[in-house]
PDB file of N, CA and C in Angstrom:
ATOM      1  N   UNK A   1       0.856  -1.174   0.000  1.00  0.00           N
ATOM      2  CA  UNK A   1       0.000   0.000   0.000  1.00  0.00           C
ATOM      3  C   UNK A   1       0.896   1.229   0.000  1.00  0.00           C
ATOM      4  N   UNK A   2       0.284   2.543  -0.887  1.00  0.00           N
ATOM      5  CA  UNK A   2       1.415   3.274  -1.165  1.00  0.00           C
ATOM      6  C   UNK A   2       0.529   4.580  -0.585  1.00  0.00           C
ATOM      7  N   UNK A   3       0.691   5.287   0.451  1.00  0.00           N
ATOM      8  CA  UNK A   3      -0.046   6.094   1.139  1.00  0.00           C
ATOM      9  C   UNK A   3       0.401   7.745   0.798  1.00  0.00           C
ATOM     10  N   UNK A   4       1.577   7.623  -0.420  1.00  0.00           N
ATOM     11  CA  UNK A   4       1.866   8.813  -0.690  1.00  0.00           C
ATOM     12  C   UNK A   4       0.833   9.839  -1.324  1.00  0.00           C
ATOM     13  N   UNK A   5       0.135   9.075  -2.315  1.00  0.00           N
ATOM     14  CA  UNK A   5      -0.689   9.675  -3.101  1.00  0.00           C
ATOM     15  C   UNK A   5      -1.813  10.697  -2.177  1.00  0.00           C
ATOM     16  N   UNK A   6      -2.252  10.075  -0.708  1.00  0.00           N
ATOM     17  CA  UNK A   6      -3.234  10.166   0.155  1.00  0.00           C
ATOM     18  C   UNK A   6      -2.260  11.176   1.541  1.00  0.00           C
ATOM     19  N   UNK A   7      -1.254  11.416   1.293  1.00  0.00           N
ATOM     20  CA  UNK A   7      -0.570  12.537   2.183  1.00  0.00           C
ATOM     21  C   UNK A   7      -1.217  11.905   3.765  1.00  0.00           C
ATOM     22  N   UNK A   8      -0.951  10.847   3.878  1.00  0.00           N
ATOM     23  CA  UNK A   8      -1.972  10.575   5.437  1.00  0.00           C
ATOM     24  C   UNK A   8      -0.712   9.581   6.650  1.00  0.00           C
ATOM     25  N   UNK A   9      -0.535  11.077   7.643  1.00  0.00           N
ATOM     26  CA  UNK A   9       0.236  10.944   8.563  1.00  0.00           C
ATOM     27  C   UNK A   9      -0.177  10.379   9.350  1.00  0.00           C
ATOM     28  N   UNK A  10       0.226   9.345  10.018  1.00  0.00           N
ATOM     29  CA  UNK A  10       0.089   8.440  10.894  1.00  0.00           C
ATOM     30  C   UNK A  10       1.023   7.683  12.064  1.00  0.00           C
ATOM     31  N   UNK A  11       0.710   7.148  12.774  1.00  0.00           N
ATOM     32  CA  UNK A  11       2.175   6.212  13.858  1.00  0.00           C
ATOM     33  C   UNK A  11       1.296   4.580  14.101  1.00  0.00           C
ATOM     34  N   UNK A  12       0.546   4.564  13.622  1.00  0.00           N
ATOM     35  CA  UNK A  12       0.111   3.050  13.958  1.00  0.00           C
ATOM     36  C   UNK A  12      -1.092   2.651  12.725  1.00  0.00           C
ATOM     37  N   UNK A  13      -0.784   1.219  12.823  1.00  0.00           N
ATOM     38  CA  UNK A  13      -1.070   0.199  11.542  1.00  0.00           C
ATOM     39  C   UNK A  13      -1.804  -0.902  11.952  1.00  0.00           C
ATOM     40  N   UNK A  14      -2.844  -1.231  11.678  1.00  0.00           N
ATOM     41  CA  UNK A  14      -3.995  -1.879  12.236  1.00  0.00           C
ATOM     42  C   UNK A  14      -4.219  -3.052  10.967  1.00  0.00           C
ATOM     43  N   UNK A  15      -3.374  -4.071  11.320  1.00  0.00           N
ATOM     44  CA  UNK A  15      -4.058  -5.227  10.336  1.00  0.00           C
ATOM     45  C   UNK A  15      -4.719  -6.192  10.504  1.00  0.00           C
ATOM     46  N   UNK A  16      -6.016  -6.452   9.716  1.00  0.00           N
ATOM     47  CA  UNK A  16      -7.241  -7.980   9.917  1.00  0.00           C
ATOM     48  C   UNK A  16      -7.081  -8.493   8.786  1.00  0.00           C
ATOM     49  N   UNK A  17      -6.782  -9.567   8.853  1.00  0.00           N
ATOM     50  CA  UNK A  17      -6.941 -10.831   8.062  1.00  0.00           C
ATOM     51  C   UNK A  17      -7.632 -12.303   8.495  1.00  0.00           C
ATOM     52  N   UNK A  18      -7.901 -13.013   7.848  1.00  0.00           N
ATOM     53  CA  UNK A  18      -8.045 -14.538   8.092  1.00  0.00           C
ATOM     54  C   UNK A  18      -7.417 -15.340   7.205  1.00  0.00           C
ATOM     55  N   UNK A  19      -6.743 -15.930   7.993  1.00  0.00           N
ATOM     56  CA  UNK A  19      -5.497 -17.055   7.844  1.00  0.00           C
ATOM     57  C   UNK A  19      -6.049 -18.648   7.850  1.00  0.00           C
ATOM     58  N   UNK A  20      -6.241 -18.717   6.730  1.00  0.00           N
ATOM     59  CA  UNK A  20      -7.284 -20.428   6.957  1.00  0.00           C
ATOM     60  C   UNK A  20      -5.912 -21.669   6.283  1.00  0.00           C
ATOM     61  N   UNK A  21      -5.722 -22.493   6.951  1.00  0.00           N
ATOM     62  CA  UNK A  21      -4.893 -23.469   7.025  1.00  0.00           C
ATOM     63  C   UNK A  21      -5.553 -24.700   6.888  1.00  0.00           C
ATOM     64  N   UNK A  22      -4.830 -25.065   5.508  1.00  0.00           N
ATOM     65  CA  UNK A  22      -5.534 -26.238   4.983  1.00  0.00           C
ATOM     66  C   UNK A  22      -4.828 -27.579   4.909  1.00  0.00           C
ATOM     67  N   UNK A  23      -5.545 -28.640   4.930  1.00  0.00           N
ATOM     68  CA  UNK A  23      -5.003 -30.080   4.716  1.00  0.00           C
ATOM     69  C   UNK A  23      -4.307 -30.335   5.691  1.00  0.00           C
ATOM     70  N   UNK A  24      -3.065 -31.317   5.513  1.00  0.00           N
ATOM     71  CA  UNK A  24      -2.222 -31.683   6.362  1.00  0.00           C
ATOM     72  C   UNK A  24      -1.320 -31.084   7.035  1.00  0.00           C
ATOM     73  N   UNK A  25      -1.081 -30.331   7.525  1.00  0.00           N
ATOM     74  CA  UNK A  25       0.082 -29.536   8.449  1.00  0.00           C
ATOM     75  C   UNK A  25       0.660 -30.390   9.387  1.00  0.00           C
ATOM     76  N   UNK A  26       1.910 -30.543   9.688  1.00  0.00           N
ATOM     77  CA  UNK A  26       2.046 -31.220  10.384  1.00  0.00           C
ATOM     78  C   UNK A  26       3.150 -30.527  11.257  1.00  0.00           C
ATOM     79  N   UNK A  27       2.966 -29.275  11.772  1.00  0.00           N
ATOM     80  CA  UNK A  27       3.855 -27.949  12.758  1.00  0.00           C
ATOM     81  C   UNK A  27       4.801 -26.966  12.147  1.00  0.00           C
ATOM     82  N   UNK A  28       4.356 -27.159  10.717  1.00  0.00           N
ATOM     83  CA  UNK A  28       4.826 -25.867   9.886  1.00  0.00           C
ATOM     84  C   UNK A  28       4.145 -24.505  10.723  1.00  0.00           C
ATOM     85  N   UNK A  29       5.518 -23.482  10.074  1.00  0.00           N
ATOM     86  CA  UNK A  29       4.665 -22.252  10.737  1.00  0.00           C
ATOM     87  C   UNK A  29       4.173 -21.666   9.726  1.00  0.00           C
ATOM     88  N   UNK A  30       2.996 -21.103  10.041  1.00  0.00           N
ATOM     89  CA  UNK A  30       1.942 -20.054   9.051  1.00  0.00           C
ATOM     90  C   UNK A  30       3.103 -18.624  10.269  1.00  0.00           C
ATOM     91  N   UNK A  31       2.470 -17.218   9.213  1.00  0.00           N
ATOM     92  CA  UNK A  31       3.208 -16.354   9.758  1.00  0.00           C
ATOM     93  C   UNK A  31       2.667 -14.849   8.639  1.00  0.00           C
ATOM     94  N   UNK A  32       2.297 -13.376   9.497  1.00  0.00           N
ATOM     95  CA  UNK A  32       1.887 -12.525   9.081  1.00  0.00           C
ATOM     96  C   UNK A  32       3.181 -11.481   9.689  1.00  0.00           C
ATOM     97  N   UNK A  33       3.917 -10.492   8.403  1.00  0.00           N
ATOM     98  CA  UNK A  33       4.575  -9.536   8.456  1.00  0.00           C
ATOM     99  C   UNK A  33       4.659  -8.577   8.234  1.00  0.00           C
ATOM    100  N   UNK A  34       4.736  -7.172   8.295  1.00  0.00           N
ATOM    101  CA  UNK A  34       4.586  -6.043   8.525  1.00  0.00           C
ATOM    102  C   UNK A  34       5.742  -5.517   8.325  1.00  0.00           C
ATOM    103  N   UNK A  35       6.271  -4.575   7.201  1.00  0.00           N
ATOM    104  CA  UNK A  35       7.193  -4.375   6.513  1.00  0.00           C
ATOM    105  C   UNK A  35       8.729  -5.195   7.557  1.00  0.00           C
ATOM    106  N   UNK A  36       8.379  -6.338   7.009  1.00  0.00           N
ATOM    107  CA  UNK A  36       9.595  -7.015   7.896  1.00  0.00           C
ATOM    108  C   UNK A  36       9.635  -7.616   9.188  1.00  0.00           C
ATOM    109  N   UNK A  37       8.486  -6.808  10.150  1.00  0.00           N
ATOM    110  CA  UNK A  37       8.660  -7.355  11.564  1.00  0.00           C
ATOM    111  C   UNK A  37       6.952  -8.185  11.837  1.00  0.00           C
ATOM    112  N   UNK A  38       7.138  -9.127  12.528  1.00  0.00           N
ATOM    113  CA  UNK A  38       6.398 -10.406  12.901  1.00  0.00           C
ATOM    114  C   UNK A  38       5.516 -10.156  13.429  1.00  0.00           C
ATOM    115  N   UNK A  39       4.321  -9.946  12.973  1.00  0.00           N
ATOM    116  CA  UNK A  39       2.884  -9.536  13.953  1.00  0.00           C
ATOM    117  C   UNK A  39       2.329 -10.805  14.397  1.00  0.00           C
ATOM    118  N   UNK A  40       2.647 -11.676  13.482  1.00  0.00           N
ATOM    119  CA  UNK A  40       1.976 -13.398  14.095  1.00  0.00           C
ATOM    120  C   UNK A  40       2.677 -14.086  13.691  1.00  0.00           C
ATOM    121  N   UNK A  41       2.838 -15.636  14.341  1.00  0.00           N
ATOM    122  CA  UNK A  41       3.257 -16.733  13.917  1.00  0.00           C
ATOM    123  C   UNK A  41       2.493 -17.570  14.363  1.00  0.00           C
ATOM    124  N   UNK A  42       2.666 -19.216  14.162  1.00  0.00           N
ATOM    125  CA  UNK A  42       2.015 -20.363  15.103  1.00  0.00           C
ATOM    126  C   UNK A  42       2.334 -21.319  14.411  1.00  0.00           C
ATOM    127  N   UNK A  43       3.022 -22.298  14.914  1.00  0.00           N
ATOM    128  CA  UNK A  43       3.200 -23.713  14.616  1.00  0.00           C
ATOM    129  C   UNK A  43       1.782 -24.048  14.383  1.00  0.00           C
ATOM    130  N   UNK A  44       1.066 -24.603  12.998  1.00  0.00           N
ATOM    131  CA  UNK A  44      -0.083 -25.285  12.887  1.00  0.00           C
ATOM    132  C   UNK A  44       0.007 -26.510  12.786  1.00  0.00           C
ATOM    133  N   UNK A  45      -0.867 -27.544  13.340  1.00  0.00           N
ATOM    134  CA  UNK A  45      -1.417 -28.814  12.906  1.00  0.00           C
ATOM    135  C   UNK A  45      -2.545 -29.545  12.214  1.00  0.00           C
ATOM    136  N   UNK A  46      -2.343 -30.373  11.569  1.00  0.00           N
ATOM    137  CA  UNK A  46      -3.412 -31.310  11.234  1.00  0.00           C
ATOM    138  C   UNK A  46      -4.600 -31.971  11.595  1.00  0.00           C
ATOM    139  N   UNK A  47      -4.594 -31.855  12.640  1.00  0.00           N
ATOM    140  CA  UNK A  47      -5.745 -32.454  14.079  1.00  0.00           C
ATOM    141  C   UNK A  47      -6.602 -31.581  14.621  1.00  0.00           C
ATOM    142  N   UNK A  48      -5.647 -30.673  14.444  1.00  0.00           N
ATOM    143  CA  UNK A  48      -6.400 -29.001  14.797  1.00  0.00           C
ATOM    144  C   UNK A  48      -7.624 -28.643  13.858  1.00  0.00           C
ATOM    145  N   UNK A  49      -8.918 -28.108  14.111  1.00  0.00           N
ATOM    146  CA  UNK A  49      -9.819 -27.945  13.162  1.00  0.00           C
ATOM    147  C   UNK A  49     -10.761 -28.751  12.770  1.00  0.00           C
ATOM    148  N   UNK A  50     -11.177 -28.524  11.923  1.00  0.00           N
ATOM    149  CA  UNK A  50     -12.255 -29.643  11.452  1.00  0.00           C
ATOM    150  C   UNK A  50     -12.184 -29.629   9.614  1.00  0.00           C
ATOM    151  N   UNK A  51     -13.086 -30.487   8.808  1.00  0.00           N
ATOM    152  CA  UNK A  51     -13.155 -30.708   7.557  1.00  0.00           C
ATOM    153  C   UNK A  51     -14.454 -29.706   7.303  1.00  0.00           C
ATOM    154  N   UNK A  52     -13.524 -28.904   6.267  1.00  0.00           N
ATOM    155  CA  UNK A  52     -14.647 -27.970   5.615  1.00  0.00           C
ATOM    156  C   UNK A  52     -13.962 -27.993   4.170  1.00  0.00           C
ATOM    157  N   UNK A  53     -13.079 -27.697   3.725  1.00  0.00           N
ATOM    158  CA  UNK A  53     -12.767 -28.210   2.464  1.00  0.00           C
ATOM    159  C   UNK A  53     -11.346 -28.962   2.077  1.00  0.00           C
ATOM    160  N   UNK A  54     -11.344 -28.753   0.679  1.00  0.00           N
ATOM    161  CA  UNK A  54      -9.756 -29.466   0.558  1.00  0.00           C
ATOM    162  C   UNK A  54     -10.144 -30.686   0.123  1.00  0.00           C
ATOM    163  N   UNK A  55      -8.995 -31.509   1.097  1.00  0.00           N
ATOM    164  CA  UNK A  55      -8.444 -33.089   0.906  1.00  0.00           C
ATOM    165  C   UNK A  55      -9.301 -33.912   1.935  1.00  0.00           C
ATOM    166  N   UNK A  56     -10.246 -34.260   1.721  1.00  0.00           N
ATOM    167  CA  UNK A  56     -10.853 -35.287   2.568  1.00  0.00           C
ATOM    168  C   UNK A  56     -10.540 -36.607   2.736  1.00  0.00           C
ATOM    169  N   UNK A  57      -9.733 -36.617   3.898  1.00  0.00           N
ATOM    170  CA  UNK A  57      -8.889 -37.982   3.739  1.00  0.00           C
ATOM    171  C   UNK A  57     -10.208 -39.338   4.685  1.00  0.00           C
ATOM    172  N   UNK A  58     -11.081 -38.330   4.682  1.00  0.00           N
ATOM    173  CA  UNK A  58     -12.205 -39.222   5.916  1.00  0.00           C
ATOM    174  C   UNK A  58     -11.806 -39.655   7.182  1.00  0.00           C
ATOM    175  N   UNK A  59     -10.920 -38.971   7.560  1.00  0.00           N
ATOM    176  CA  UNK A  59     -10.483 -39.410   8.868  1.00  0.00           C
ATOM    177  C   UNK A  59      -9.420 -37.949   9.383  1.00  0.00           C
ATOM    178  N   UNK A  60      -9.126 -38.387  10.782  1.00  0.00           N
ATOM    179  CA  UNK A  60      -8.378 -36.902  10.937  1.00  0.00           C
ATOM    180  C   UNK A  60      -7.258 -37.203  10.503  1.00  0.00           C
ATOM    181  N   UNK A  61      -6.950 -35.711  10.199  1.00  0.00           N
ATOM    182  CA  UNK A  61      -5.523 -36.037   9.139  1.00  0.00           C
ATOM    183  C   UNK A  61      -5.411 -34.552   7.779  1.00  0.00           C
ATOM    184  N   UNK A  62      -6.955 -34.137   7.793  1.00  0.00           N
ATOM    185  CA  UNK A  62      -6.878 -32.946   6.617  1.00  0.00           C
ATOM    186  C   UNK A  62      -7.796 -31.979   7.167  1.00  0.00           C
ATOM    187  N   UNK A  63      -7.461 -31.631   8.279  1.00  0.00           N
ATOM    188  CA  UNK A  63      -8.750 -30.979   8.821  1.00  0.00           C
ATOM    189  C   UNK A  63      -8.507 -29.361   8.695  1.00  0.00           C
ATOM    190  N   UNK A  64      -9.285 -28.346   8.496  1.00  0.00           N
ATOM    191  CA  UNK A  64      -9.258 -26.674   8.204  1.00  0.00           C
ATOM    192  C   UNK A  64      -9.175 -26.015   9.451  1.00  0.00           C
ATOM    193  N   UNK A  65      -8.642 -24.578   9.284  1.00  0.00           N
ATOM    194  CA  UNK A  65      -8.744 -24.277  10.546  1.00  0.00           C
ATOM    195  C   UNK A  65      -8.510 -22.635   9.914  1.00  0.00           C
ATOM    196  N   UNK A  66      -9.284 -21.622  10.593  1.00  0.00           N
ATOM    197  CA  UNK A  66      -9.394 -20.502  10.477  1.00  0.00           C
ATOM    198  C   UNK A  66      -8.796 -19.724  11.700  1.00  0.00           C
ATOM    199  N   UNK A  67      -8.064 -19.018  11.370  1.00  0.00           N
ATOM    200  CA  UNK A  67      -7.068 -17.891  12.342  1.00  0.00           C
ATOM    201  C   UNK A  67      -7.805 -16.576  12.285  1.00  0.00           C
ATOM    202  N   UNK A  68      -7.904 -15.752  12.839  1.00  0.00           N
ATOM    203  CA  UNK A  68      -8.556 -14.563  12.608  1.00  0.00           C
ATOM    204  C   UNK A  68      -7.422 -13.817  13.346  1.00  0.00           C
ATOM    205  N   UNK A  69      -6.497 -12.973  12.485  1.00  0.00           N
ATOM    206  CA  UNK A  69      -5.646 -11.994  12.591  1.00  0.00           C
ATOM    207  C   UNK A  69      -5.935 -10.369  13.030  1.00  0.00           C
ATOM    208  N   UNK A  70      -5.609  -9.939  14.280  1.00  0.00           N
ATOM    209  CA  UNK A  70      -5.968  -8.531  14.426  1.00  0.00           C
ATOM    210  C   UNK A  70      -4.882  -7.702  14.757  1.00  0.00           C
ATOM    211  N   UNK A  71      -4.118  -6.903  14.488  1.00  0.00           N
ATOM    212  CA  UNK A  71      -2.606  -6.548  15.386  1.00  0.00           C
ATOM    213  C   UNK A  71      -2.400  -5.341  15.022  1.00  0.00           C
ATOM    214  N   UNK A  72      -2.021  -4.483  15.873  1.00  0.00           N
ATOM    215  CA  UNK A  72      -1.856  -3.292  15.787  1.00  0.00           C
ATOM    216  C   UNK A  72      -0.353  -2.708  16.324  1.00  0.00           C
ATOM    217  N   UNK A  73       0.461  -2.190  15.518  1.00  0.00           N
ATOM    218  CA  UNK A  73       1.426  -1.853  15.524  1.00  0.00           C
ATOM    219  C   UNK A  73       2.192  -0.588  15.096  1.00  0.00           C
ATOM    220  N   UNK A  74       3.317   0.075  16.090  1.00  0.00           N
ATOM    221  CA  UNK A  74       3.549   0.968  15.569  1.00  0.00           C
ATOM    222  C   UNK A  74       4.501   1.521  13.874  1.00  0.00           C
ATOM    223  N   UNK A  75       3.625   2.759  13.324  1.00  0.00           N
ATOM    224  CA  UNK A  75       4.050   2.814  11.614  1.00  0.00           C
ATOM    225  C   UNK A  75       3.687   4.170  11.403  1.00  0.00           C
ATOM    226  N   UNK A  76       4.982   4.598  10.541  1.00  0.00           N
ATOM    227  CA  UNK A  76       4.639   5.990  10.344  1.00  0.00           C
ATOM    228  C   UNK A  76       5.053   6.163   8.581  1.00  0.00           C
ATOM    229  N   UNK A  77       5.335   4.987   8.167  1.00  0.00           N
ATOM    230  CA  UNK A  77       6.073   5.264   6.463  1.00  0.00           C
ATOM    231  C   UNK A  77       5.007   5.841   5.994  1.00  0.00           C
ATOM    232  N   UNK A  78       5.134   6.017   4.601  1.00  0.00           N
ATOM    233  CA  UNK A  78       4.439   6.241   3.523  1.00  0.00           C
ATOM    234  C   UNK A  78       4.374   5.274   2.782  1.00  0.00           C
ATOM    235  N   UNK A  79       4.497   4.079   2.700  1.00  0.00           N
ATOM    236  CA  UNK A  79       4.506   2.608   2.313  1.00  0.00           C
ATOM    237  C   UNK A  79       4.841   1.840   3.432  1.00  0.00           C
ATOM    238  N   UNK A  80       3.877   0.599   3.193  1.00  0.00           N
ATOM    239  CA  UNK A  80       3.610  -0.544   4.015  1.00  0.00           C
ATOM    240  C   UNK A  80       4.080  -1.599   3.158  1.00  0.00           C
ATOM    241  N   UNK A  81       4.861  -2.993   3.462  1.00  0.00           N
ATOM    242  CA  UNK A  81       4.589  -4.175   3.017  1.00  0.00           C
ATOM    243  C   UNK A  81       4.035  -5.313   3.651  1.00  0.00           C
ATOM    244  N   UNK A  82       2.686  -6.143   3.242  1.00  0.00           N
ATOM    245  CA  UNK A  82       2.671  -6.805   4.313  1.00  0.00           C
ATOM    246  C   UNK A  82       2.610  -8.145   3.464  1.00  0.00           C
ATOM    247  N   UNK A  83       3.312  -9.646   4.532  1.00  0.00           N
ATOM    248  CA  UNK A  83       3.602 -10.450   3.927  1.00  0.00           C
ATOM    249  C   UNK A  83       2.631 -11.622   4.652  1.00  0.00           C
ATOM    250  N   UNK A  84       2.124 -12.540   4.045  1.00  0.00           N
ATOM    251  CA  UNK A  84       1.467 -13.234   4.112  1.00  0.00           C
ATOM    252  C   UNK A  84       2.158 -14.764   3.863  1.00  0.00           C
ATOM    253  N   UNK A  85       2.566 -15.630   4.782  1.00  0.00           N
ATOM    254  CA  UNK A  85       3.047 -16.934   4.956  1.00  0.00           C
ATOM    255  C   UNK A  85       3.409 -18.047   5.318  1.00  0.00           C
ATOM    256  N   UNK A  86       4.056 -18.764   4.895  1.00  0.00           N
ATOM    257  CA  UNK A  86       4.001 -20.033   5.427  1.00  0.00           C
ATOM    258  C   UNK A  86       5.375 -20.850   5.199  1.00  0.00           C
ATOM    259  N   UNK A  87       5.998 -22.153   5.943  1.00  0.00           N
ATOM    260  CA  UNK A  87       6.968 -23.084   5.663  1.00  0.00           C
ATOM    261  C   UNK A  87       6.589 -24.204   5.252  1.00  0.00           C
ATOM    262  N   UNK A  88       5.543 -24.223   4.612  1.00  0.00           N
ATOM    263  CA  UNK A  88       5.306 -25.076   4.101  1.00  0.00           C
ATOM    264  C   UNK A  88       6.041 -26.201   3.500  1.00  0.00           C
ATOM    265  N   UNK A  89       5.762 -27.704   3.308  1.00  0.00           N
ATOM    266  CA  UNK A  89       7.339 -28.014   2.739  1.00  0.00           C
ATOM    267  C   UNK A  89       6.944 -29.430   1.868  1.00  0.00           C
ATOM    268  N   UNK A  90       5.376 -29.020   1.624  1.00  0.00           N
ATOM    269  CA  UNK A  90       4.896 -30.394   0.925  1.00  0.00           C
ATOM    270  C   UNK A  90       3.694 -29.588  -0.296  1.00  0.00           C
ATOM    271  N   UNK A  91       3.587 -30.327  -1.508  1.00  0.00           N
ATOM    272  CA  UNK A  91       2.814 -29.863  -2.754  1.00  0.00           C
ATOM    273  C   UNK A  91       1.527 -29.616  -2.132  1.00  0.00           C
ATOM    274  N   UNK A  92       1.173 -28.492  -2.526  1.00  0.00           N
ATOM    275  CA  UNK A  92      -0.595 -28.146  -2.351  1.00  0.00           C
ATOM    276  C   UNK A  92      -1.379 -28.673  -2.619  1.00  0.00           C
ATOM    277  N   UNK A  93      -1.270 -29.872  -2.804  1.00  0.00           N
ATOM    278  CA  UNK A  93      -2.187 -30.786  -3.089  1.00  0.00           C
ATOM    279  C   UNK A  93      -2.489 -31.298  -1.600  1.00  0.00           C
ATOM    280  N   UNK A  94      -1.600 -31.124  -0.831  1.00  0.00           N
ATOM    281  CA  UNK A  94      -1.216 -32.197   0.857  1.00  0.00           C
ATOM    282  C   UNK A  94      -1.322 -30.915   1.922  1.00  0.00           C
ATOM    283  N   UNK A  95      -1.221 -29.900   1.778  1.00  0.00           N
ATOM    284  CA  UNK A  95      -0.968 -28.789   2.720  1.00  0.00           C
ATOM    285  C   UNK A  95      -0.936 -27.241   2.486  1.00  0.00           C
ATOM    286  N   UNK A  96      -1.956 -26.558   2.189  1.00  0.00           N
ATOM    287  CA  UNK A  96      -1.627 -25.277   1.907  1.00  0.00           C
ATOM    288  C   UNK A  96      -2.402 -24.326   2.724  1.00  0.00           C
ATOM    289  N   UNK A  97      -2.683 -22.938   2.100  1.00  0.00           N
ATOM    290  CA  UNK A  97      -3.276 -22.040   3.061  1.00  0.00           C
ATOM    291  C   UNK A  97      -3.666 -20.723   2.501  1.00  0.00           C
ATOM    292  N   UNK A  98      -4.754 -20.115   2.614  1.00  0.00           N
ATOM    293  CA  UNK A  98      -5.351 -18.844   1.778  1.00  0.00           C
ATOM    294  C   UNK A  98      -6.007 -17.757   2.940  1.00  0.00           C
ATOM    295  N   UNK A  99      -5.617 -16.484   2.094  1.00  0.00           N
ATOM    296  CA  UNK A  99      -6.111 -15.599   3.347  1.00  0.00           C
ATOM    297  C   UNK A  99      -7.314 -14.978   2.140  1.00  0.00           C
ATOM    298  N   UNK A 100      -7.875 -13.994   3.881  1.00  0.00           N
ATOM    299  CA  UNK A 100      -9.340 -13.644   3.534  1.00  0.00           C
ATOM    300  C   UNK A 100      -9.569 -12.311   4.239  1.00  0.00           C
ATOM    301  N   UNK A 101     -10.380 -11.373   3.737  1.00  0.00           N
ATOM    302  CA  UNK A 101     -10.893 -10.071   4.327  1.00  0.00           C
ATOM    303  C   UNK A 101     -10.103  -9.517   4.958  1.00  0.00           C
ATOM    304  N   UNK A 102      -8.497  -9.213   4.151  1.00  0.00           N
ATOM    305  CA  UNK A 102      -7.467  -8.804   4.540  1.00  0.00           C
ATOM    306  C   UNK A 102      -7.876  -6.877   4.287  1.00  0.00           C
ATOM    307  N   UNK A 103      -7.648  -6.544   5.824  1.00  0.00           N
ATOM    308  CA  UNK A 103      -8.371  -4.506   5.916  1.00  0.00           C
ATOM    309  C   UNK A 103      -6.734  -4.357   6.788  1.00  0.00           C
ATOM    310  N   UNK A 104      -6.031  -3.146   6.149  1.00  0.00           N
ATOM    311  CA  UNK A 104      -5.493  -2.425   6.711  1.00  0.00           C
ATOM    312  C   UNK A 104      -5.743  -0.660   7.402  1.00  0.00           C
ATOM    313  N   UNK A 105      -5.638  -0.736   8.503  1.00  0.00           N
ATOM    314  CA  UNK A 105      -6.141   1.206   8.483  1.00  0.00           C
ATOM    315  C   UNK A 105      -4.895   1.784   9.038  1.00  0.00           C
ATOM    316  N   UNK A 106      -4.509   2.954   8.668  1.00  0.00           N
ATOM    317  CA  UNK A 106      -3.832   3.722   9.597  1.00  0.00           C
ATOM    318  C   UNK A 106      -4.572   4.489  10.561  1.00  0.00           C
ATOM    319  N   UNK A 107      -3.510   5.103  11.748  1.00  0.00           N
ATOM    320  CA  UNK A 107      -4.133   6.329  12.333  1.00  0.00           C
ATOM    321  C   UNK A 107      -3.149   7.187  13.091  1.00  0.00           C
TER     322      UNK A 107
END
């Protein structure tokens, strides 16, 4: 986000997202960043959650799980980067993860 155009002075950065973690995880970290510094992390699992989509393995083992991200931190740039991720370490077919109703505000 490039806040030059919008001349809008600020010291703090307010980010919501949802972090939904899919399939098999097995203590990879999911992880939300803020031009560089760590607003969230969490070792996720597989067991964790329940089956709502994906890989239905019919048993536990591919179960979903929704994070709801809120964090507020101090920011005064005129550009933000924010990074959205994961260590994932197996094909998306077995383990992946998508975000949702990602709102940034300054103030």
């Amino acid at each position: 986000l490039d806040a030059t155009a919008w001349s809008i002075t600020h010291s703090e950065a307010w980010v919501e997202l949802g972090y939904a973690k899919l399939d098999s995880w097995d203590g990879e970290t999911a992880y939300v960043e803020l031009d560089g510094v760590e607003l969230w992390s969490e070792e996720l699992w597989y067991y964790d959650g329940a089956e709502v989509c994906g890989w239905d393995r019919g048993w536990e083992g591919s179960y979903d799980e929704l994070h709801e991200i809120s964090e507020i931190t101090s920011h005064s740039s005129d550009a933000l980067e924010l990074v959205v991720g994961s260590e994932l370490n197996q094909d998306a077919s077995d383990e992946s993860f998508g975000v949702d109703d990602v709102a940034i505000w300054v103030r």
